[in-house]
C-alpha atoms as a PDB file:
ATOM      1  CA  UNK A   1      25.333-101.668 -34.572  1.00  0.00           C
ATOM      2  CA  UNK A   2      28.244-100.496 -31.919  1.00  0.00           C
ATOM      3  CA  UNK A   3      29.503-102.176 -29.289  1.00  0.00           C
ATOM      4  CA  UNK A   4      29.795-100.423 -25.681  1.00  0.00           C
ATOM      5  CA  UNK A   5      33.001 -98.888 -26.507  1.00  0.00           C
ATOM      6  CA  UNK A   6      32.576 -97.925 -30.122  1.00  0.00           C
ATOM      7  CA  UNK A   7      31.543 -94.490 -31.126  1.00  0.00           C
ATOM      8  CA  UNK A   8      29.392 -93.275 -33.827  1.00  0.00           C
ATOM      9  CA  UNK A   9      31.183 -90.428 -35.696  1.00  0.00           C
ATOM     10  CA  UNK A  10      29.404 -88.145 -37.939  1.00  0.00           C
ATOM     11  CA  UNK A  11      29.968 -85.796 -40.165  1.00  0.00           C
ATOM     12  CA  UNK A  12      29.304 -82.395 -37.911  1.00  0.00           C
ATOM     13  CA  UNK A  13      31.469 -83.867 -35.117  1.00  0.00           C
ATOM     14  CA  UNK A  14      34.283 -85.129 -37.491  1.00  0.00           C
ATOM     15  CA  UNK A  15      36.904 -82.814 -36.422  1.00  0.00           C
ATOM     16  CA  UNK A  16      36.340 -82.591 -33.016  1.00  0.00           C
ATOM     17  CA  UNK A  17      36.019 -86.603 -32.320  1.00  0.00           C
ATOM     18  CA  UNK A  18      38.946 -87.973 -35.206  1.00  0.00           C
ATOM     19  CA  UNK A  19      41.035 -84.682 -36.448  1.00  0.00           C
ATOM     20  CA  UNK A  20      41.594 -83.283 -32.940  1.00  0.00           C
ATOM     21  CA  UNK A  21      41.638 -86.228 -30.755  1.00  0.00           C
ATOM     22  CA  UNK A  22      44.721 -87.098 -28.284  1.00  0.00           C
ATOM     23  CA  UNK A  23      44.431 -90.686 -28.739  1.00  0.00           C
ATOM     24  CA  UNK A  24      44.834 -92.695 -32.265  1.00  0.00           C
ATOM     25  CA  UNK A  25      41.222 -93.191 -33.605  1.00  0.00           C
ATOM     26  CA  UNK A  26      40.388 -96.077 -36.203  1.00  0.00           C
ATOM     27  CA  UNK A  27      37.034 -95.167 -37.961  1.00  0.00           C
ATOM     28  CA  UNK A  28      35.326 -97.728 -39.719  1.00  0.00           C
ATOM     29  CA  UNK A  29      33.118 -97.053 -42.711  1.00  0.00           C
ATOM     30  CA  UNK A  30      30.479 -98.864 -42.994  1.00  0.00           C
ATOM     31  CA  UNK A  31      26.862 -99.225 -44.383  1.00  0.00           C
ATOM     32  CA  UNK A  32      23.916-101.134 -43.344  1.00  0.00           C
ATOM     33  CA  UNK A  33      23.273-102.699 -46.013  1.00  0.00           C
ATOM     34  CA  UNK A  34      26.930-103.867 -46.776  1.00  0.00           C
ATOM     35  CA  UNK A  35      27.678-107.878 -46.153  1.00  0.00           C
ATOM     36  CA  UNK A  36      31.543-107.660 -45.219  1.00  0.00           C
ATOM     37  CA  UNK A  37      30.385-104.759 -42.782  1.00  0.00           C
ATOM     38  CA  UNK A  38      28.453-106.618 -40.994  1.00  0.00           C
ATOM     39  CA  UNK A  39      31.117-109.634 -41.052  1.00  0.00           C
ATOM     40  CA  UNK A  40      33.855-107.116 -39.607  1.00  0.00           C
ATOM     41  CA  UNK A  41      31.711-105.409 -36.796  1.00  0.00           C
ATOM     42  CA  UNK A  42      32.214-108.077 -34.044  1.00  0.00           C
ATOM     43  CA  UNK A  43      36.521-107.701 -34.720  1.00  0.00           C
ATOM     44  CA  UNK A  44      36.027-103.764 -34.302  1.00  0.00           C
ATOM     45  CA  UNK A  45      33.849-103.735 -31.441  1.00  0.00           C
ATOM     46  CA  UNK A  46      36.156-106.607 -29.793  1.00  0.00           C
ATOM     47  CA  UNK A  47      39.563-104.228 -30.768  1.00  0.00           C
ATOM     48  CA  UNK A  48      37.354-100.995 -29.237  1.00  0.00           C
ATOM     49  CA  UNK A  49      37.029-103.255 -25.812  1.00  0.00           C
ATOM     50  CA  UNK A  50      40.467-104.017 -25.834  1.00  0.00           C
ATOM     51  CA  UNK A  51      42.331-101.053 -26.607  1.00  0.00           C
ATOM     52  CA  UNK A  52      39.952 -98.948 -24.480  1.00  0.00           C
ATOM     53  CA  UNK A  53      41.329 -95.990 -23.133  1.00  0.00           C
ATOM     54  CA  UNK A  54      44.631 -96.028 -25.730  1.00  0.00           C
ATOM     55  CA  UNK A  55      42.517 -95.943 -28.728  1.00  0.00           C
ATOM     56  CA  UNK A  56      39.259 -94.170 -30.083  1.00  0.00           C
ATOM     57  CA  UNK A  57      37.025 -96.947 -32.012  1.00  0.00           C
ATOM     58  CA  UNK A  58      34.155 -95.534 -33.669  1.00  0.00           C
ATOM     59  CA  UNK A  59      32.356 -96.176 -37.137  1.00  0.00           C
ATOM     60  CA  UNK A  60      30.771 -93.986 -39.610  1.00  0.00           C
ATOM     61  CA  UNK A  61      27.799 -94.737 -41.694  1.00  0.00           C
ATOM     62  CA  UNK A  62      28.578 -93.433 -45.104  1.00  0.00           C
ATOM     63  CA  UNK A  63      25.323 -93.895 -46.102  1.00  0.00           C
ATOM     64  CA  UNK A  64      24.451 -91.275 -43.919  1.00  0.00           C
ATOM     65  CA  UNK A  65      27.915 -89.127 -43.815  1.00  0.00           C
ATOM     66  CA  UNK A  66      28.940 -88.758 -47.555  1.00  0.00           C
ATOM     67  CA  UNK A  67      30.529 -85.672 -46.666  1.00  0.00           C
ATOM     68  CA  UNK A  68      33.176 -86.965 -44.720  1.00  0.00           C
ATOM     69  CA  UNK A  69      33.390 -90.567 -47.233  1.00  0.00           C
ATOM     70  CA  UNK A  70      33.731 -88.695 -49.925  1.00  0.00           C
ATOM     71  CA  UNK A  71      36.860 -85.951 -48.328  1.00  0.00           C
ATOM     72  CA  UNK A  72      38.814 -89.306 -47.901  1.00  0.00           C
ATOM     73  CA  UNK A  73      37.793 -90.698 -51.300  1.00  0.00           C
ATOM     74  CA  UNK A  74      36.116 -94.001 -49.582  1.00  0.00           C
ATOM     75  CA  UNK A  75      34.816 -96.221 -52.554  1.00  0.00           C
ATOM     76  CA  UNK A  76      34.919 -99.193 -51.026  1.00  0.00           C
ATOM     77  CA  UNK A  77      33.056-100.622 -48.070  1.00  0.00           C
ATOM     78  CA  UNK A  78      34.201-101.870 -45.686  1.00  0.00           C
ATOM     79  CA  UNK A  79      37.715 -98.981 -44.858  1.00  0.00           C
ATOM     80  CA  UNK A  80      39.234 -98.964 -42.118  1.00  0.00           C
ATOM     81  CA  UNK A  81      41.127 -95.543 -41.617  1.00  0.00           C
ATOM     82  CA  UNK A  82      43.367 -94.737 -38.478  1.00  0.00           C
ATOM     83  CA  UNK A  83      44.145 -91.408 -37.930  1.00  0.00           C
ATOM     84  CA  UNK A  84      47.003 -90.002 -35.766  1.00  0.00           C
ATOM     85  CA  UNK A  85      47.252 -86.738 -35.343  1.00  0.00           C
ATOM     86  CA  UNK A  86      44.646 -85.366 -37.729  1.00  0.00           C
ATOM     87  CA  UNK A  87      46.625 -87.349 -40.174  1.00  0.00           C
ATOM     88  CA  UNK A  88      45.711 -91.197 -41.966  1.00  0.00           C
ATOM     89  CA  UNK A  89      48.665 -93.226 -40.647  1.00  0.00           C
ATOM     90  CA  UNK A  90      46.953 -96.674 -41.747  1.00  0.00           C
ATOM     91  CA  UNK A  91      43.893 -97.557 -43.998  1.00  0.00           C
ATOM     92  CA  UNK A  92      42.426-100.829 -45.345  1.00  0.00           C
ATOM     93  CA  UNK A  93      40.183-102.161 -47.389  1.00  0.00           C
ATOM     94  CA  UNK A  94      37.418-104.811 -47.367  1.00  0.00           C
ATOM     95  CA  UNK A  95      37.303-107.487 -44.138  1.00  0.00           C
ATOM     96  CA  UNK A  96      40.268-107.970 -42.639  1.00  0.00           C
ATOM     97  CA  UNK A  97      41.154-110.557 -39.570  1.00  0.00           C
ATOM     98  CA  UNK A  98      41.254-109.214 -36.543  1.00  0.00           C
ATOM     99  CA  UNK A  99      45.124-110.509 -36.312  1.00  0.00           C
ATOM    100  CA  UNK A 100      45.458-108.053 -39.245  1.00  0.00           C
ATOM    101  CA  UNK A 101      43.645-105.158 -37.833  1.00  0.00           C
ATOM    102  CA  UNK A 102      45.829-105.812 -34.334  1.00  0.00           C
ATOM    103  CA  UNK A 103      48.975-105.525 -36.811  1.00  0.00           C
ATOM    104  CA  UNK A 104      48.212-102.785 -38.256  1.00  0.00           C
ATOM    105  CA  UNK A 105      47.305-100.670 -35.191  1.00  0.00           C
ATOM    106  CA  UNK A 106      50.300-101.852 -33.194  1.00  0.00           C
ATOM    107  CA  UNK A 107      52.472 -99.239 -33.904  1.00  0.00           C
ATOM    108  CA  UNK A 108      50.640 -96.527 -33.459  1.00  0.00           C
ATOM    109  CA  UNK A 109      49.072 -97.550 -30.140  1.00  0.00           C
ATOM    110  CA  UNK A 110      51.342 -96.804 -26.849  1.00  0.00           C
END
C-alpha cells in the first residue's frame, strides 16, 4: 500500500531511516484496516513523488510497529508526523487535503 517513492519504516530501522536522516521525513501512521488511511494514501504517495529527493515519505503500520506508535503517543489513525532533525517539527491528525499537507511541509522542505 506504497507508492514507488514511499518507504515502509519499521520499528528496527526507526532510527536509522527517520531519527538520523539528512532530509525531512514525514511518516504516516497508518493501519490496514483504518478507512481515513486508506482515503489519505493516494495524497502521501502523490507528495512522496513530488518532493522526491528533498523529502523522505514513508508510512508505518502501527498495527505492526506499536513500539515506535506508542514512543510518540499515536492514538489516532491516521498521524502524520514530520521529523527534522531527529526532532517532530509538524504532526497532524486524521485526513487532511493534500493543500494542507503541502502547507504544512513547506517550511521545512528546501
Amino acid at each position: 500500500m506504497a507508492g514507488a517513492n514511499t518507504l515502509n519504516f519499521s520499528d528496527s530501522a526507526w532510527d536509522t531511516e527517520v531519527l538520523n536522516s539528512d532530509k525531512p521525513v514525514l511518516v504516516d501512521f497508518w493501519a490496514e484496516w483504518c478507512g481515513p488511511c486508506r482515503m489519505i494514501a493516494p495524497t502521501v504517495d502523490a507528495v512522496a513523488d513530488e518532493y522526491n529527493g528533498k523529502l523522505k515519505v514513508g508510512k508505518l503500520n502501527v498495527d505492526d510497529n506499536g513500539g515506535t506508535a506508542m514512543r510518540y503517543n499515536v492514538r489516532g489513525i491516521p498521524t502524520l508526523l514530520l521529523f527534522k532533525g531527529g526532532q517532530i517539527v509538524e504532526q497532524r491528525v486524521g485526513a487532511v487535503s493534500k493543500s494542507d499537507l503541502v502547507k504544512m511541509l513547506e517550511p521545512h522542505v528546501s
